[in-house]
Protein backbone atom coordinates (compact mmCIF):
# COMPACT_ATOMS: atom_id res chain seq x y z
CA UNK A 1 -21.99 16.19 -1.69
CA UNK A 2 -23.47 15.95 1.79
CA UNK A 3 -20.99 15.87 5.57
CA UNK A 4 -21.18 12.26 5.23
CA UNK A 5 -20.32 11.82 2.28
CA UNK A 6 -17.38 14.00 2.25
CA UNK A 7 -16.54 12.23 5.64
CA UNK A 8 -16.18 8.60 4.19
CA UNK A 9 -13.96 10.24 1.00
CA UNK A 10 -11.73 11.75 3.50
CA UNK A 11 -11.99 8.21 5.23
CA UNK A 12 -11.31 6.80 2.42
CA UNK A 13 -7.92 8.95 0.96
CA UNK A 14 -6.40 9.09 4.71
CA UNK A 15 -3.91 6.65 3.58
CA UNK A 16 -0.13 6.63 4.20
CA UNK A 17 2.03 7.39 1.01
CA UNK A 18 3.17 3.68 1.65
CA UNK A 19 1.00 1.51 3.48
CA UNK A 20 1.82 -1.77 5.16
CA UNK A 21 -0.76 -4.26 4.01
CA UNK A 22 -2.05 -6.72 6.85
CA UNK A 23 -4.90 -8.58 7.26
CA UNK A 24 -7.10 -6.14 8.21
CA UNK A 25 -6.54 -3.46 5.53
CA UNK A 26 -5.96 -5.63 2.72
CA UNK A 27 -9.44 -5.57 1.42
CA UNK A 28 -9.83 -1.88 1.97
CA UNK A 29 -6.81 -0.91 0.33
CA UNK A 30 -7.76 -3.25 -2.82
CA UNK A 31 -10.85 -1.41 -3.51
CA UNK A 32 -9.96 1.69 -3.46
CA UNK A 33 -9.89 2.47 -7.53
CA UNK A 34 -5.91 1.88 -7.93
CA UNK A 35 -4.44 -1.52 -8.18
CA UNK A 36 -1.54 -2.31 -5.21
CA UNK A 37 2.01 -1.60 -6.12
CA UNK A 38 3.37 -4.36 -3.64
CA UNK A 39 7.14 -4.53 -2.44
CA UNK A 40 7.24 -8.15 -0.16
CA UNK A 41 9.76 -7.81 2.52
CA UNK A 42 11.07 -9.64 5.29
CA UNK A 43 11.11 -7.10 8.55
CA UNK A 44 14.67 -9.31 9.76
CA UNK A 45 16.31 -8.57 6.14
CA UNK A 46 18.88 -4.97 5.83
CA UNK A 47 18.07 -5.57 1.87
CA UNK A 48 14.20 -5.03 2.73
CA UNK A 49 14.67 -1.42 3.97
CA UNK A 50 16.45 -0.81 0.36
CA UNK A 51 13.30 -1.86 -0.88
CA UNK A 52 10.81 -0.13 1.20
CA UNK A 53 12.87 3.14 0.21
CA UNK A 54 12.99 2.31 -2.98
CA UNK A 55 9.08 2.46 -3.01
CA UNK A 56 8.79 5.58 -0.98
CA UNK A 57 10.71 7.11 -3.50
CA UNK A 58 8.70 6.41 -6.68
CA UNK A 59 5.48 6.47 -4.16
CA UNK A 60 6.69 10.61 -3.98
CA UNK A 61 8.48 11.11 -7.39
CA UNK A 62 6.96 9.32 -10.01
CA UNK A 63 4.09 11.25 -11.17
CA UNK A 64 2.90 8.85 -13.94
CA UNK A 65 2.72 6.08 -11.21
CA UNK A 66 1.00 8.31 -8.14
CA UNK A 67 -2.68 7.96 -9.43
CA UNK A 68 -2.15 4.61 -11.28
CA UNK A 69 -0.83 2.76 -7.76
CA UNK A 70 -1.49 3.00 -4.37
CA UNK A 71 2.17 1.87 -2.69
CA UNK A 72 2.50 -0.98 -0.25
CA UNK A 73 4.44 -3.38 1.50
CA UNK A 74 3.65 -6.81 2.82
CA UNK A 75 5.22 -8.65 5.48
CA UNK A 76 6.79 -11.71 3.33
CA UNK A 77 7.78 -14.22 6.21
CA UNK A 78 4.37 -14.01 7.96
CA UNK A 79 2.21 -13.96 5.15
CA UNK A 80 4.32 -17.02 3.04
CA UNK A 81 2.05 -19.24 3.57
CA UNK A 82 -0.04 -17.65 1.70
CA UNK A 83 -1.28 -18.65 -2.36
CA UNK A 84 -2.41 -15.37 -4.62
CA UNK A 85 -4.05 -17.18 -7.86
C-alpha cells in the first residue's frame, strides 16, 4: 500500500457513526461495501429524534450489525418527492 492509497482508505472510512444522507453523499455512501441502514425522519417531528437515537444506539452496540450497515438518516419531507424502485 502506497501514501495515496492509504490516503483515499482513510478518505474513504472518515465517516460519522450516523451519517445524514443528502444529495451529495448519497452515492458515496452507497458504494462503500455495506448496504445503508436508513432511518427517514422529518427534522420538525419530536418522534424523529427517538428515531435518530434509536439508530445511534444499534450504530454503537450492535456488533453483528456494525460491519453489515453503514447507519444513516434521510431528511423525509425534503426528499418525498422522491421514487426508490
Amino acid at each position: 500500500m502506497n501514501s495515496p492509497d492509504l490516503l483515499e482508505w482513510v478518505k474513504l472510512q472518515n465517516v460519522a457513526l450516523v451519517t445524514e444522507v443528502t444529495g451529495q453523499n448519497f452515492r458515496t455512501l452507497s458504494q462503500m461495501g455495506r448496504q445503508l441502514l436508513m432511518g427517514i425522519v422529518d427534522p420538525e417531528d419530536d418522534q424523529s429524534q427517538k428515531l435518530k437515537d434509536a439508530i445511534k444506539h444499534n450504530a454503537k452496540e450492535n456488533k453483528e450489525f456494525k460491519d453489515v450497515y453503514r447507519f444513516t438518516t434521510m431528511d423525509g419531507k425534503k426528499w418525498s418527492k422522491v421514487q426508490v424502485s
